[in-house]
N, C-alpha and C. Protein backbone atom coordinates (compact mmCIF):
# COMPACT_ATOMS: atom_id res chain seq x y z
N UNK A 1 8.53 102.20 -153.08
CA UNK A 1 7.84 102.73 -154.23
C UNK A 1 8.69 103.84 -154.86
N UNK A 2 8.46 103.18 -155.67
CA UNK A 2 9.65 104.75 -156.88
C UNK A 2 8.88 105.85 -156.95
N UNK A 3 9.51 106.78 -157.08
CA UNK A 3 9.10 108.26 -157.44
C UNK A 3 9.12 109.17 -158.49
N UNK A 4 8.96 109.42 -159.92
CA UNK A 4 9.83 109.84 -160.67
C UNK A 4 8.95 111.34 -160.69
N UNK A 5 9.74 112.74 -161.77
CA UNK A 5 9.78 113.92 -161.59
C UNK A 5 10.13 114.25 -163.22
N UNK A 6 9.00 114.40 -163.58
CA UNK A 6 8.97 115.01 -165.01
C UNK A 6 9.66 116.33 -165.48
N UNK A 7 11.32 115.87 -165.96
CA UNK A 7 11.80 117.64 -166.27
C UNK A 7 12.09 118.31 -167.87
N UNK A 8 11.71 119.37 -168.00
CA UNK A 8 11.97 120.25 -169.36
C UNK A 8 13.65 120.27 -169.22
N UNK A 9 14.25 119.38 -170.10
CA UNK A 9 15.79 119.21 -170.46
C UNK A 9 15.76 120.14 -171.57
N UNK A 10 17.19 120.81 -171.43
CA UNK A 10 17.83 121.49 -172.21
C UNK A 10 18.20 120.74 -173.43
N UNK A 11 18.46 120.38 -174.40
CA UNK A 11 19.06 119.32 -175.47
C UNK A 11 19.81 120.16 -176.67
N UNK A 12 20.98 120.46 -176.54
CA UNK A 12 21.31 121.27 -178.07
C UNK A 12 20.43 122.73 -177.71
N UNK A 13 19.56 122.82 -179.01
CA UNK A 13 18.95 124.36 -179.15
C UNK A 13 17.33 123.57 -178.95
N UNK A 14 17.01 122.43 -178.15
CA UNK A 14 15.49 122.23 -178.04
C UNK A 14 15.41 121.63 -176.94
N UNK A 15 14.10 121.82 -176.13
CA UNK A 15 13.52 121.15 -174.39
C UNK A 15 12.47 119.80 -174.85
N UNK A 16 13.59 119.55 -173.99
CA UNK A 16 12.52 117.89 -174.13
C UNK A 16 11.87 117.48 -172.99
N UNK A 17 11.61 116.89 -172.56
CA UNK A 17 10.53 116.38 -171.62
C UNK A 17 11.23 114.98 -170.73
N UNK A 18 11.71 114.81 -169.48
CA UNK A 18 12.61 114.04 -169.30
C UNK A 18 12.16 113.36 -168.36
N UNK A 19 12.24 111.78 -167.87
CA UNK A 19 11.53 111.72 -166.75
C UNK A 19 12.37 110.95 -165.99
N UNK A 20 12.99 111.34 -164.63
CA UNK A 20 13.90 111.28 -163.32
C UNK A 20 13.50 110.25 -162.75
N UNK A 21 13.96 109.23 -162.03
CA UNK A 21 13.84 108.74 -160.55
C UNK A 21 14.38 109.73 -159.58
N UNK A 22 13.33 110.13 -158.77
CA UNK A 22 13.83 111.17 -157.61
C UNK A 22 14.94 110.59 -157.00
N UNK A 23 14.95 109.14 -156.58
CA UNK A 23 16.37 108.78 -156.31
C UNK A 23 17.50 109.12 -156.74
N UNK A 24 17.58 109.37 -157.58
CA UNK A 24 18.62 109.20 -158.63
C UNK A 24 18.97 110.83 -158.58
N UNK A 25 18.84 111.54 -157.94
CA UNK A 25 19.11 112.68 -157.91
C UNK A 25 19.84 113.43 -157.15
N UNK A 26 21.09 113.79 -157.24
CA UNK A 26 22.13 113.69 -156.10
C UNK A 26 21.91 115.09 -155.98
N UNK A 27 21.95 116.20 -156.17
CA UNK A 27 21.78 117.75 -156.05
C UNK A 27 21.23 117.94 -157.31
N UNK A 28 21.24 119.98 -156.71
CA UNK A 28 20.49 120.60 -158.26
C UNK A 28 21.05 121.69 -157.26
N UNK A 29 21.47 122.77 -158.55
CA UNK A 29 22.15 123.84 -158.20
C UNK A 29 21.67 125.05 -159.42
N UNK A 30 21.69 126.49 -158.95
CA UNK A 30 21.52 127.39 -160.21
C UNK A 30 22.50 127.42 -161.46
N UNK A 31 22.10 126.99 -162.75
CA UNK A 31 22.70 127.67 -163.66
C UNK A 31 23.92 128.50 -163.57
N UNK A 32 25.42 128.62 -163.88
CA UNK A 32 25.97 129.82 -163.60
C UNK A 32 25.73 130.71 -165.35
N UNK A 33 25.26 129.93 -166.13
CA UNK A 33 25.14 130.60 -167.09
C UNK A 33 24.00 131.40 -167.66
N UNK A 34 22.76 131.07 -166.80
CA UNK A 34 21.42 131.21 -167.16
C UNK A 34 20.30 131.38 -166.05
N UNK A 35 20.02 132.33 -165.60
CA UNK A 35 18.91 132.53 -164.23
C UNK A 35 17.90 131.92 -164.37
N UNK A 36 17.52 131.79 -165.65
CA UNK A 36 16.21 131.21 -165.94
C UNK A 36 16.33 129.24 -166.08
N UNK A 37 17.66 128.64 -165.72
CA UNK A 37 17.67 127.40 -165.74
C UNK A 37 18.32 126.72 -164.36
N UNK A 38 18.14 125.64 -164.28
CA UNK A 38 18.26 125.16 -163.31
C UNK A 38 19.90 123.62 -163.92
N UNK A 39 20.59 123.47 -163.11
CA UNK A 39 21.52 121.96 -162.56
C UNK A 39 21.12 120.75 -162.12
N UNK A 40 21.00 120.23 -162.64
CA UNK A 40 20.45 118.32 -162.14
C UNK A 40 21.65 117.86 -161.70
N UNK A 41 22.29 117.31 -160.91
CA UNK A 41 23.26 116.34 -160.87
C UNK A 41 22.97 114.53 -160.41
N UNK A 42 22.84 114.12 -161.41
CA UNK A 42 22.21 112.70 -161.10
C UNK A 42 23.34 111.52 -160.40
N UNK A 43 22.93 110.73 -159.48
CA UNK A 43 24.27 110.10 -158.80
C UNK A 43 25.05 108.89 -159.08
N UNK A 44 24.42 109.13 -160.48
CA UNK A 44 25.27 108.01 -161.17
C UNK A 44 26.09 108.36 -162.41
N UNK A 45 27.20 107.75 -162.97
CA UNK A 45 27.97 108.48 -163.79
C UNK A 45 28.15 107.54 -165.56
N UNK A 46 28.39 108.47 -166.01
CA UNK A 46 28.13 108.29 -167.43
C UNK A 46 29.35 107.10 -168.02
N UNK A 47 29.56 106.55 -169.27
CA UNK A 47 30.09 105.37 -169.48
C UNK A 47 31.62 105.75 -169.60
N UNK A 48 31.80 106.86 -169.30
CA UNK A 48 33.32 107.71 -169.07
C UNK A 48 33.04 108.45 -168.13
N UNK A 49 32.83 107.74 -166.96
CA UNK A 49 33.18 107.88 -165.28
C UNK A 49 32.59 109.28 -165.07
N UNK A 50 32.03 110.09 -165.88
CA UNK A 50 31.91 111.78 -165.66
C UNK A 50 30.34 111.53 -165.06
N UNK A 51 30.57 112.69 -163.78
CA UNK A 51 29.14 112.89 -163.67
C UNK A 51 28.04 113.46 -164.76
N UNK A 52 26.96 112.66 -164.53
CA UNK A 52 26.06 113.01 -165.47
C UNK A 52 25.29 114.05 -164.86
N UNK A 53 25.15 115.46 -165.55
CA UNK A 53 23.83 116.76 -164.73
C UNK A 53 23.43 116.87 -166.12
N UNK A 54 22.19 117.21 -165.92
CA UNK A 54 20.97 117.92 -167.04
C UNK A 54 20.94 119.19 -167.01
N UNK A 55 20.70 119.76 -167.82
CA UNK A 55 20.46 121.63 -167.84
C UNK A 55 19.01 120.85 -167.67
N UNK A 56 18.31 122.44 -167.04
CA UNK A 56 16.39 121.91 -166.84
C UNK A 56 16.24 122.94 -166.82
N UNK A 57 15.74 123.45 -167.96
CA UNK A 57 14.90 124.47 -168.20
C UNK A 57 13.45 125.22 -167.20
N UNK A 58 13.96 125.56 -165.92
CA UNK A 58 13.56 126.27 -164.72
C UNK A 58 14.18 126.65 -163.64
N UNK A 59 13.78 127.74 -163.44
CA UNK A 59 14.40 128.53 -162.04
C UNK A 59 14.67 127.79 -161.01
N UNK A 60 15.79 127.85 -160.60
CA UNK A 60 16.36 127.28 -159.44
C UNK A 60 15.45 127.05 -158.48
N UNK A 61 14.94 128.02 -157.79
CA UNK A 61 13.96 128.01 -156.53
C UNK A 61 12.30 127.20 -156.92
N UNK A 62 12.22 127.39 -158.04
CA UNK A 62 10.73 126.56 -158.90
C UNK A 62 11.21 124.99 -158.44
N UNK A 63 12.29 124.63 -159.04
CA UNK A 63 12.70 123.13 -159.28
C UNK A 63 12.96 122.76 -157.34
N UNK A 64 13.42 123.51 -156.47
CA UNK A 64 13.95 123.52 -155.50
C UNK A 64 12.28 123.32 -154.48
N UNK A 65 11.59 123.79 -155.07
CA UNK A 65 10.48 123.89 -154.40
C UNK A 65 9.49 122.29 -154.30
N UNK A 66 9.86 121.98 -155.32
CA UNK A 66 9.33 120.38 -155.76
C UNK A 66 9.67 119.32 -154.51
N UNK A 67 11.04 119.76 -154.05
CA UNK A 67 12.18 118.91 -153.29
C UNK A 67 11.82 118.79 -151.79
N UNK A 68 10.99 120.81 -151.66
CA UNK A 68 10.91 120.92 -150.42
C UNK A 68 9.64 120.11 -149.65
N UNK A 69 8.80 120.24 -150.31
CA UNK A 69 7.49 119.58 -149.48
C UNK A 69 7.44 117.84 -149.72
């Protein structure tokens, strides 16, 4: 059974509403630019081999907390 995880994406200058397969979710790390956002790194890569991560508009430990229970 799939799992997915509704996230507030960063986009340009607006948050969109994004929705994940928890699978598909290789890490998440803090922002180095922003305390108030969070790192997606998804484990699959974009159509020029680059990993694909999302900015997600929430605190590291908020988003981290989802993961834990």
């Amino acid at each position: 059974m799939n799992k997915f995880i509704e996230l507030p994406v960063v986009d340009e200058d607006e948050i969109k509403s994004e929705t994940v397969n928890i699978s598909n979710i290789g890490r998440i790390f803090p922002s180095p630019q922003n305390s108030r956002s969070s790192m997606v790194e998804l484990n699959y890569h974009s159509i020029a081999d680059a990993p694909v991560c999302l900015e997600v508009n929430m605190p590291y430990e908020t988003l981290r907390s989802y993961f834990m229970t």
